[in-house]
PDB file of N, CA and C in Angstrom:
ATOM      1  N   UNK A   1     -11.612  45.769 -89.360  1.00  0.00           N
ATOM      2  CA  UNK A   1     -12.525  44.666 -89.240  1.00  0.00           C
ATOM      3  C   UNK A   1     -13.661  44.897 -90.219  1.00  0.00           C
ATOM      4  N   UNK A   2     -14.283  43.348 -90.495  1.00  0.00           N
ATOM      5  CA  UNK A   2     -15.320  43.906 -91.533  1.00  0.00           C
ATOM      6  C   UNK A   2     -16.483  43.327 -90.705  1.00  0.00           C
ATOM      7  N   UNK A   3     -17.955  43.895 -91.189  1.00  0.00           N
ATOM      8  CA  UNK A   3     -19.192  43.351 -89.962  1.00  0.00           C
ATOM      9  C   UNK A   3     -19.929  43.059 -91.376  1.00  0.00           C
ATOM     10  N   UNK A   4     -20.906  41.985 -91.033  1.00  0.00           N
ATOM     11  CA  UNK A   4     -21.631  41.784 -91.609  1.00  0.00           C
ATOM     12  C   UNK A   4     -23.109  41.999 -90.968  1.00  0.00           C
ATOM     13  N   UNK A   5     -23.878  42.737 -90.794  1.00  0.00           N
ATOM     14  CA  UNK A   5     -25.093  42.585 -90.115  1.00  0.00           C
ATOM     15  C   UNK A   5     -26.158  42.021 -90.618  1.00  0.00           C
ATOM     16  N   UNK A   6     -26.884  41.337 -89.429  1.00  0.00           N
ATOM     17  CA  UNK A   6     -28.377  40.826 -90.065  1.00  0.00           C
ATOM     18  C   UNK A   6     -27.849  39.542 -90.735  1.00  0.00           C
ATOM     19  N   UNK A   7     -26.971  38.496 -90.028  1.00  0.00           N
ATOM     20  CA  UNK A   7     -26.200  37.676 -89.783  1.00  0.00           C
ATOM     21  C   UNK A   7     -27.288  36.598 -89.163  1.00  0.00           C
ATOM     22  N   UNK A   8     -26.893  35.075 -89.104  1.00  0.00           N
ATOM     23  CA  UNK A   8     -28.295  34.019 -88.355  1.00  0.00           C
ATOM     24  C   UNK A   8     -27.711  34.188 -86.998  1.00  0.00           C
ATOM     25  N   UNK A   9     -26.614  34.675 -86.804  1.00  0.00           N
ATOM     26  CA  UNK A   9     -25.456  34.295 -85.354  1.00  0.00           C
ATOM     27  C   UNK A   9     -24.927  35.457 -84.836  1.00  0.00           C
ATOM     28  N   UNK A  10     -24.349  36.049 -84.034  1.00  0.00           N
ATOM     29  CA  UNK A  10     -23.242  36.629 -83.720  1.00  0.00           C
ATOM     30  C   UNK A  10     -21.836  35.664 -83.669  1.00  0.00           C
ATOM     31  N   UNK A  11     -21.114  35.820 -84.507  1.00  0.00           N
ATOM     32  CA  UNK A  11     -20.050  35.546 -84.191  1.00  0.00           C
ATOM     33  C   UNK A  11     -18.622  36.317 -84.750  1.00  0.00           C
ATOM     34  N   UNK A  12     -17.544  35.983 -83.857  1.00  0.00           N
ATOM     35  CA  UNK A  12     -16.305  36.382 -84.441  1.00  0.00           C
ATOM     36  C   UNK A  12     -15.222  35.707 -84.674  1.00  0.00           C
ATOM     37  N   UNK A  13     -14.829  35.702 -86.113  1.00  0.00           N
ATOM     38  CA  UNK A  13     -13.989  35.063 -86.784  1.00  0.00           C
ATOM     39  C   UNK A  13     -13.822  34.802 -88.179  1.00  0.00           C
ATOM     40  N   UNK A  14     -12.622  34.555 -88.587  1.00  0.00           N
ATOM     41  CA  UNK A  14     -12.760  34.264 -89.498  1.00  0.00           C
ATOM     42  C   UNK A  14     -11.824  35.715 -90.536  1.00  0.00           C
ATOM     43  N   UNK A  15     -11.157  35.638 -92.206  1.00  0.00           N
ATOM     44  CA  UNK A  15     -10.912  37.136 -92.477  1.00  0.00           C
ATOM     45  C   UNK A  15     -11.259  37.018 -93.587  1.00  0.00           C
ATOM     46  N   UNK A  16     -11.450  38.526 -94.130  1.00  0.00           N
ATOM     47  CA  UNK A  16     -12.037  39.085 -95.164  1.00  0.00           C
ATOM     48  C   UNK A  16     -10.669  39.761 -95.940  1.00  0.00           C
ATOM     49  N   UNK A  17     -10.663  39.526 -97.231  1.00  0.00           N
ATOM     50  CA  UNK A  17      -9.207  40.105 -97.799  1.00  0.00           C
ATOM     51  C   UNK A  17     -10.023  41.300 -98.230  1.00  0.00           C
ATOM     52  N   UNK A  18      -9.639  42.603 -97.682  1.00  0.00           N
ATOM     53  CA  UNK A  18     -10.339  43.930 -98.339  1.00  0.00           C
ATOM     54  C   UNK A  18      -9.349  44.826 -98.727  1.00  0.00           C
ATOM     55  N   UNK A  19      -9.411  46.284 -99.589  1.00  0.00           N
ATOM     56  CA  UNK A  19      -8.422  47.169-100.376  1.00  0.00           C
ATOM     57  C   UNK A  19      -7.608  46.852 -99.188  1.00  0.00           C
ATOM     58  N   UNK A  20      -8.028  47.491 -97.706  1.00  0.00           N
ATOM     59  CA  UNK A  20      -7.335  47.623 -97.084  1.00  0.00           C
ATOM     60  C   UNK A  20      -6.169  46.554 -95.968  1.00  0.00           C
ATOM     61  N   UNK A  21      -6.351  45.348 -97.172  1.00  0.00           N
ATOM     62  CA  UNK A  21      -5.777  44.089 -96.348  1.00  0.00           C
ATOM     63  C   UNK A  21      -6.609  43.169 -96.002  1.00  0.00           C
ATOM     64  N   UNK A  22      -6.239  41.789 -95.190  1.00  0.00           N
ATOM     65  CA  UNK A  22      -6.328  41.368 -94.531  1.00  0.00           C
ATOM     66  C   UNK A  22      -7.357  41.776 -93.041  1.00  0.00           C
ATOM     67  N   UNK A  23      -8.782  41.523 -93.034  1.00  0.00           N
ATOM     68  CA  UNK A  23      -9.544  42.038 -91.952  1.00  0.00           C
ATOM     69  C   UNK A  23     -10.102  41.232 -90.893  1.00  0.00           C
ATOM     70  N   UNK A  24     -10.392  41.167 -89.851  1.00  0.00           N
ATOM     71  CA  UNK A  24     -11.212  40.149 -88.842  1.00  0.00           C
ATOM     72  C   UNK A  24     -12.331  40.979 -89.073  1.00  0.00           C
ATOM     73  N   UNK A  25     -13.210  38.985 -89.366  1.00  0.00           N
ATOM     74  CA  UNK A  25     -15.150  38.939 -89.547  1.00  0.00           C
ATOM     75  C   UNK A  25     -15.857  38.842 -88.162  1.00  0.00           C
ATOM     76  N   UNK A  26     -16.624  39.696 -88.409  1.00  0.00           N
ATOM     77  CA  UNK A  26     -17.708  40.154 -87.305  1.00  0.00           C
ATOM     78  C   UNK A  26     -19.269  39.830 -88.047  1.00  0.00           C
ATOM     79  N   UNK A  27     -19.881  38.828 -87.530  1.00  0.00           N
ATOM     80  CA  UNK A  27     -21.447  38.969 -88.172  1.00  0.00           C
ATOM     81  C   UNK A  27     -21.993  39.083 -86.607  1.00  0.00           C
ATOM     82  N   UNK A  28     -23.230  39.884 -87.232  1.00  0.00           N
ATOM     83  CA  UNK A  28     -24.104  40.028 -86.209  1.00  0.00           C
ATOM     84  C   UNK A  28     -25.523  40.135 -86.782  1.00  0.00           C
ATOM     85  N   UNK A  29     -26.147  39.480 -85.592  1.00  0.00           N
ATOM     86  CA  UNK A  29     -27.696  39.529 -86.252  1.00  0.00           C
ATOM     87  C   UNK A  29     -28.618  40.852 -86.218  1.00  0.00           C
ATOM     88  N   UNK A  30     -27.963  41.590 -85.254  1.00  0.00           N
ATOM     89  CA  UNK A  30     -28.809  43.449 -85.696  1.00  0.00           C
ATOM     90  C   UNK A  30     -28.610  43.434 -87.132  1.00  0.00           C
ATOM     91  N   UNK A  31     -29.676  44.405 -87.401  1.00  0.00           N
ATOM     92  CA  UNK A  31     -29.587  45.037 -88.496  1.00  0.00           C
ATOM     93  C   UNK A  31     -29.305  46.797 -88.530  1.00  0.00           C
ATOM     94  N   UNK A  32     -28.376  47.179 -89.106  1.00  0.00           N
ATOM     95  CA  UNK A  32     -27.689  48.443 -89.219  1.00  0.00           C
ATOM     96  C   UNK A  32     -28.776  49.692 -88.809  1.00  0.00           C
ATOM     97  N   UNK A  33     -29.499  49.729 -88.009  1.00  0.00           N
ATOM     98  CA  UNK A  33     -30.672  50.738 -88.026  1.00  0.00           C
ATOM     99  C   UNK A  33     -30.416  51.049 -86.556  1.00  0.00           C
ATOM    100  N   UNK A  34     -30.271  52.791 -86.500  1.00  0.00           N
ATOM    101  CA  UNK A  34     -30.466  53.058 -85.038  1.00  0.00           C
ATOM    102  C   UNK A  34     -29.458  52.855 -84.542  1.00  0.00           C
ATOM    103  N   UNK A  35     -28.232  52.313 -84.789  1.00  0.00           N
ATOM    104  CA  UNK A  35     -26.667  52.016 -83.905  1.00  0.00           C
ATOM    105  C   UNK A  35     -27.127  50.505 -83.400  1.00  0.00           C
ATOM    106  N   UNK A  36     -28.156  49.670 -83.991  1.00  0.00           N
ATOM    107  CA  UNK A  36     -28.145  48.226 -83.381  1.00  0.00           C
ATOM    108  C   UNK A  36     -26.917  47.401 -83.524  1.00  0.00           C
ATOM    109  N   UNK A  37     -26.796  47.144 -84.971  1.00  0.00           N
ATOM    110  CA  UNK A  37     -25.830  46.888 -85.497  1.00  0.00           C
ATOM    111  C   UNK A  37     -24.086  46.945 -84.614  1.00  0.00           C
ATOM    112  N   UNK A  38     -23.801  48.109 -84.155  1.00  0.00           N
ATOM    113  CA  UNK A  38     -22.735  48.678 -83.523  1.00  0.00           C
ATOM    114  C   UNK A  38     -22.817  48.637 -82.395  1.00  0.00           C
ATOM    115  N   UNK A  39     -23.519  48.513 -81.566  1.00  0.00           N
ATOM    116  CA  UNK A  39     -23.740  47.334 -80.046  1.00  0.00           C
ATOM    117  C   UNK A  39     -23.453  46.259 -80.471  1.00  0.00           C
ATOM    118  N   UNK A  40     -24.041  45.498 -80.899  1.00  0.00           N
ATOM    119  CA  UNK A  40     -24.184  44.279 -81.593  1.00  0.00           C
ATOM    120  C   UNK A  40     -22.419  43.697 -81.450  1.00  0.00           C
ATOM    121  N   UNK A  41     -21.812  44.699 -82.307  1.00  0.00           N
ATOM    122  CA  UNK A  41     -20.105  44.452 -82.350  1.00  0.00           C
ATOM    123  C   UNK A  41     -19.686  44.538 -81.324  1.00  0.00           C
ATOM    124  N   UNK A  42     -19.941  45.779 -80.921  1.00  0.00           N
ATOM    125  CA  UNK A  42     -19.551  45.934 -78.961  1.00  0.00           C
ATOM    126  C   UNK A  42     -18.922  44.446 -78.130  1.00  0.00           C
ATOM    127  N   UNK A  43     -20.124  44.073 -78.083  1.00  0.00           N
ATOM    128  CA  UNK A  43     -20.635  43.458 -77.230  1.00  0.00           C
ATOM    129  C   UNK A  43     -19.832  41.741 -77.702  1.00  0.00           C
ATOM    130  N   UNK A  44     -20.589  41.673 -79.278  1.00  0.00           N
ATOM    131  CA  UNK A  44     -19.672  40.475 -79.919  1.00  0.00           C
ATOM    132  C   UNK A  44     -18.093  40.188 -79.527  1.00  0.00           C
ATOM    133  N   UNK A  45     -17.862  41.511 -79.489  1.00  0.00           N
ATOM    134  CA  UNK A  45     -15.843  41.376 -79.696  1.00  0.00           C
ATOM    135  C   UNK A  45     -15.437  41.513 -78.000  1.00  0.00           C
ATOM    136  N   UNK A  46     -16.807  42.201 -76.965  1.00  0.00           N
ATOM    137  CA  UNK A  46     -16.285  42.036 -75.766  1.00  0.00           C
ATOM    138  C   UNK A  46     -15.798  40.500 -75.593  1.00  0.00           C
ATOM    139  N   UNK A  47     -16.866  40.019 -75.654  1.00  0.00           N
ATOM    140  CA  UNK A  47     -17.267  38.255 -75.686  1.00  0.00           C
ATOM    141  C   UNK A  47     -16.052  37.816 -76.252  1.00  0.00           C
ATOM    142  N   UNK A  48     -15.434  37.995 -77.584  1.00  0.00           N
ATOM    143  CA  UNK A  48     -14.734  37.168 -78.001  1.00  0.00           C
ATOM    144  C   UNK A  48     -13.226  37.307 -77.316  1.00  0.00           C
ATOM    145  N   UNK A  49     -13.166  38.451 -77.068  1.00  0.00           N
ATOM    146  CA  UNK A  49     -11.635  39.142 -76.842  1.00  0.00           C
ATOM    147  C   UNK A  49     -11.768  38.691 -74.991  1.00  0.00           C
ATOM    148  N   UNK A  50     -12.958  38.558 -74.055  1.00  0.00           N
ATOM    149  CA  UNK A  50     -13.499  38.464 -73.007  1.00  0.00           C
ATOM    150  C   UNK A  50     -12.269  39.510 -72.250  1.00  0.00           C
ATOM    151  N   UNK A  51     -13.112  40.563 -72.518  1.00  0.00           N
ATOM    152  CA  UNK A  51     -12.942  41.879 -71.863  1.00  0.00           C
ATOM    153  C   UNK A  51     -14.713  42.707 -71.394  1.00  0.00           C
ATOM    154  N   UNK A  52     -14.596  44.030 -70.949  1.00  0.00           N
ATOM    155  CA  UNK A  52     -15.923  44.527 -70.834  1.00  0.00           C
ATOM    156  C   UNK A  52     -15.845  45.011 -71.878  1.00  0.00           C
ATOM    157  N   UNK A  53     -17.243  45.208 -72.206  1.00  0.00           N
ATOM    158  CA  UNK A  53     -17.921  46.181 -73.433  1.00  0.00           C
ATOM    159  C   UNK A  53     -17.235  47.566 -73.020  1.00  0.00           C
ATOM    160  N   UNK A  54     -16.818  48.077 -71.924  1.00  0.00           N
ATOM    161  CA  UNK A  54     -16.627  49.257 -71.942  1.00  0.00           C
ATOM    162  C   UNK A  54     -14.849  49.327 -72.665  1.00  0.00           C
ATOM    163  N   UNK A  55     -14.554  48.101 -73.008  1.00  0.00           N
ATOM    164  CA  UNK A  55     -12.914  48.446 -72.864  1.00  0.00           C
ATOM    165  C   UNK A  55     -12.963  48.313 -75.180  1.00  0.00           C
ATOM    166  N   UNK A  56     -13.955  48.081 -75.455  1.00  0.00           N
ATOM    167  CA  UNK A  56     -14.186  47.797 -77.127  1.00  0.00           C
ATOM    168  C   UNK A  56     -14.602  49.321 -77.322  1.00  0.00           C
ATOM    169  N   UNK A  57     -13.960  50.139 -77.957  1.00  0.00           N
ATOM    170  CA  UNK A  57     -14.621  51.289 -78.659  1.00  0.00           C
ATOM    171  C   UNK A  57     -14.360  51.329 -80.581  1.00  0.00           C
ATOM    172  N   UNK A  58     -15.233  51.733 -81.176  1.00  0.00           N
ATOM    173  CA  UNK A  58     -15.257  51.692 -82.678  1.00  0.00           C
ATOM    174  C   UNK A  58     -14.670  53.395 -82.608  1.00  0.00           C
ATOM    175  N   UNK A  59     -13.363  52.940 -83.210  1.00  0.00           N
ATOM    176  CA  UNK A  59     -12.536  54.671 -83.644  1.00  0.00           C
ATOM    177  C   UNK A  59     -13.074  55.222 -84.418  1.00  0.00           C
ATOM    178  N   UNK A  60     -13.013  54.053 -85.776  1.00  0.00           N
ATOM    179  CA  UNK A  60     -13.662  54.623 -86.938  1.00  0.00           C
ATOM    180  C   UNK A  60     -14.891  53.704 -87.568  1.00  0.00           C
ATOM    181  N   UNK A  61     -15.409  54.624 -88.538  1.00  0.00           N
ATOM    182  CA  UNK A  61     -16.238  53.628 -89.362  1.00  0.00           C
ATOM    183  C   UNK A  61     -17.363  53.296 -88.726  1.00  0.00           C
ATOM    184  N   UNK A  62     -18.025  53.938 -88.147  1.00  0.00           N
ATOM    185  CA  UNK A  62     -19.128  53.873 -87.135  1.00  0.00           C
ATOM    186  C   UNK A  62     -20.474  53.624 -88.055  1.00  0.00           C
ATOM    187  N   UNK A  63     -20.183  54.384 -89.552  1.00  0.00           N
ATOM    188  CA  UNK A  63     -21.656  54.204 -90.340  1.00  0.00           C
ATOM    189  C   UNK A  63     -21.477  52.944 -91.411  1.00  0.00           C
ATOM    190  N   UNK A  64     -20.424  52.385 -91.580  1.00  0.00           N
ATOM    191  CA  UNK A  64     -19.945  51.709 -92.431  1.00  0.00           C
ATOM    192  C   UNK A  64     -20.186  50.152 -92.080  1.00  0.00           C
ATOM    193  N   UNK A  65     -19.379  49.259 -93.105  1.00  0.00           N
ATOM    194  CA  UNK A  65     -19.195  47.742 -92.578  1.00  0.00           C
ATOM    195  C   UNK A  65     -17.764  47.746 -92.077  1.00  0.00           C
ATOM    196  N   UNK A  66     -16.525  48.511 -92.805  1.00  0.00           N
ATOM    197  CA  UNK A  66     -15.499  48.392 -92.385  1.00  0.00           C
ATOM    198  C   UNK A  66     -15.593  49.233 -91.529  1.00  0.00           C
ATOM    199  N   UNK A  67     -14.502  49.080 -90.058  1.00  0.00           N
ATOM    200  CA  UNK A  67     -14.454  49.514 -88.693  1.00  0.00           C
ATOM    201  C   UNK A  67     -13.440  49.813 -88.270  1.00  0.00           C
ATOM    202  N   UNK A  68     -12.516  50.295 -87.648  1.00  0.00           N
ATOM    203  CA  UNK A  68     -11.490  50.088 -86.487  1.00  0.00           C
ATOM    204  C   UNK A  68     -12.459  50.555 -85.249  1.00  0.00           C
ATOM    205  N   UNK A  69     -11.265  49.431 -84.396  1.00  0.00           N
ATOM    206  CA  UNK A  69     -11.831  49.747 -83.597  1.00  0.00           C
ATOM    207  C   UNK A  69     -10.718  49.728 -82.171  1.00  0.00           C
ATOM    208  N   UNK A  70     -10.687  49.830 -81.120  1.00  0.00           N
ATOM    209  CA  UNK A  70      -9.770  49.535 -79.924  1.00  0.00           C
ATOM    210  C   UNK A  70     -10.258  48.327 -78.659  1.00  0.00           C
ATOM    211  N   UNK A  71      -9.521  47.929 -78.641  1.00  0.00           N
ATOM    212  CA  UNK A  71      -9.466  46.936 -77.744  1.00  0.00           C
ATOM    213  C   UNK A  71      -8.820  47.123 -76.061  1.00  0.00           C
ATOM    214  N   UNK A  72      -8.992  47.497 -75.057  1.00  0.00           N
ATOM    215  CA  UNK A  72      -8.201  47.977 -74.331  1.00  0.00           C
ATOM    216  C   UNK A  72      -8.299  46.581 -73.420  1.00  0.00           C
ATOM    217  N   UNK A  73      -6.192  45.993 -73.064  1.00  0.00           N
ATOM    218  CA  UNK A  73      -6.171  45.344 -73.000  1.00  0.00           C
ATOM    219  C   UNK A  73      -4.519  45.039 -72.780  1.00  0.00           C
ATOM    220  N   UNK A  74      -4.212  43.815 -72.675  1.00  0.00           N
ATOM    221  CA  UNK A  74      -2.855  43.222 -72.485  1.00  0.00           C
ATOM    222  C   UNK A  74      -2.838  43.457 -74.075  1.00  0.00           C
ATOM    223  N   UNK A  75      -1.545  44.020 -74.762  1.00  0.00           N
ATOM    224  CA  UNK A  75      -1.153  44.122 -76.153  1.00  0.00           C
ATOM    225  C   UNK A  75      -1.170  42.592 -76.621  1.00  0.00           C
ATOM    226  N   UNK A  76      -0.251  42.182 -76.113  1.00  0.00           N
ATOM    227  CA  UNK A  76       0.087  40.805 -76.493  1.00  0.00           C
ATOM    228  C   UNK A  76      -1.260  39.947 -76.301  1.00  0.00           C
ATOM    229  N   UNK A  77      -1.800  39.875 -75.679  1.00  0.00           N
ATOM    230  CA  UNK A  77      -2.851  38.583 -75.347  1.00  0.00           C
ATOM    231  C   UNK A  77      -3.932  39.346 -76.517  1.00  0.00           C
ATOM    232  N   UNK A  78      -3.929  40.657 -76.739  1.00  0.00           N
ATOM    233  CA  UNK A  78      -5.338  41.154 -77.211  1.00  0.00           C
ATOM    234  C   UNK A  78      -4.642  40.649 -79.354  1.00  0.00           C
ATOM    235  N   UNK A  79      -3.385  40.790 -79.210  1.00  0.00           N
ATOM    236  CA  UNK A  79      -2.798  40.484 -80.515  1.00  0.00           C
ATOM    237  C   UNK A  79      -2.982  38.681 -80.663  1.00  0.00           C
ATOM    238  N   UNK A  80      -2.631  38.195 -80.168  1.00  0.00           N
ATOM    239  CA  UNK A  80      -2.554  36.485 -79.813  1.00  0.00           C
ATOM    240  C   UNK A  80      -4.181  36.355 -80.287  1.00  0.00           C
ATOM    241  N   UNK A  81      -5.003  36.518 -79.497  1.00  0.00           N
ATOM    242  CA  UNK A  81      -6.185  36.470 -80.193  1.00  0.00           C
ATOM    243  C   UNK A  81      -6.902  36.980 -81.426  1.00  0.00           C
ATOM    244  N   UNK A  82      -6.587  38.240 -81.951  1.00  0.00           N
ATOM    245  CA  UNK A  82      -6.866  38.302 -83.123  1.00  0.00           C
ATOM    246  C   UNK A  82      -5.969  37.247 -84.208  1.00  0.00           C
ATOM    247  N   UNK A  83      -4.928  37.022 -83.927  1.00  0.00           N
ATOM    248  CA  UNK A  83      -3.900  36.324 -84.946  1.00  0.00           C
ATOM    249  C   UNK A  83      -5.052  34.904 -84.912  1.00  0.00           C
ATOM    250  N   UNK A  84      -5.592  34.248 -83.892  1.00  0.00           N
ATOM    251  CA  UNK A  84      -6.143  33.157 -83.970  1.00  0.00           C
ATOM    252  C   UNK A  84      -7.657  33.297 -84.132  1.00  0.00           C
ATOM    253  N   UNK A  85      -8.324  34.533 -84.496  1.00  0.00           N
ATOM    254  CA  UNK A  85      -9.557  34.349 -84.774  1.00  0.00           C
ATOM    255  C   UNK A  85      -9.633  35.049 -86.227  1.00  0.00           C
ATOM    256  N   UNK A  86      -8.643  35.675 -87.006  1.00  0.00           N
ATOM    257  CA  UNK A  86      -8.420  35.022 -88.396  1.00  0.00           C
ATOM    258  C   UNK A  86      -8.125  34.258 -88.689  1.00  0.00           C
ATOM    259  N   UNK A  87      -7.599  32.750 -88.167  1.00  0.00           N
ATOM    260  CA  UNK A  87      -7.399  31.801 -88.449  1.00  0.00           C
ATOM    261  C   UNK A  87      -8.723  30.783 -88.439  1.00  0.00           C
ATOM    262  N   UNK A  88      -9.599  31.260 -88.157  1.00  0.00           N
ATOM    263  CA  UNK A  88     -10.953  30.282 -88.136  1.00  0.00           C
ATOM    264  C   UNK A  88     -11.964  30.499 -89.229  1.00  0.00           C
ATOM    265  N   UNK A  89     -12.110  29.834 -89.812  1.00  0.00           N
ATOM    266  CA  UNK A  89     -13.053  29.670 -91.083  1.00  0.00           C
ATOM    267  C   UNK A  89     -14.436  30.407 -90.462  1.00  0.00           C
TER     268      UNK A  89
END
């Protein structure tokens, strides 16, 4: 996933073509200081994926814009939704 912080919105959607492919967009209005930023996603992708914040963890990429991250969840329903929130401008 790619984040954009310090964003007018939180939102999720939308993809970013990066080295590493094809990514789902994350803006958020923290700004990268202090781990704001990375709540910020938390919390964004709980919302979008509507799971708890506790079930979103960032694997990697914690200091970065690019991320992985985990979703804990129905495979299929948690896949179904990413497939359709790269599909949104």
């Amino acid at each position: 996933m790619r984040v954009r912080p310090g964003a007018r919105a939180d939102t999720v959607g939308g993809a970013w073509d990066g080295p590493r492919g094809r990514a789902l967009l994350v803006s958020v209005r923290a700004r990268a200081v202090d781990g704001a930023a990375n709540a910020a996603v938390v919390v964004a992708l709980a919302q979008a994926f509507g799971v708890r914040r506790g079930d979103v963890e960032i694997v990697s990429g914690s200091r970065g814009r690019d991320k992985v991250v985990e979703i804990r969840g129905d495979d299929a329903v948690v896949r179904a939704a990413v497939d359709e929130l790269l599909d949104q401008a």
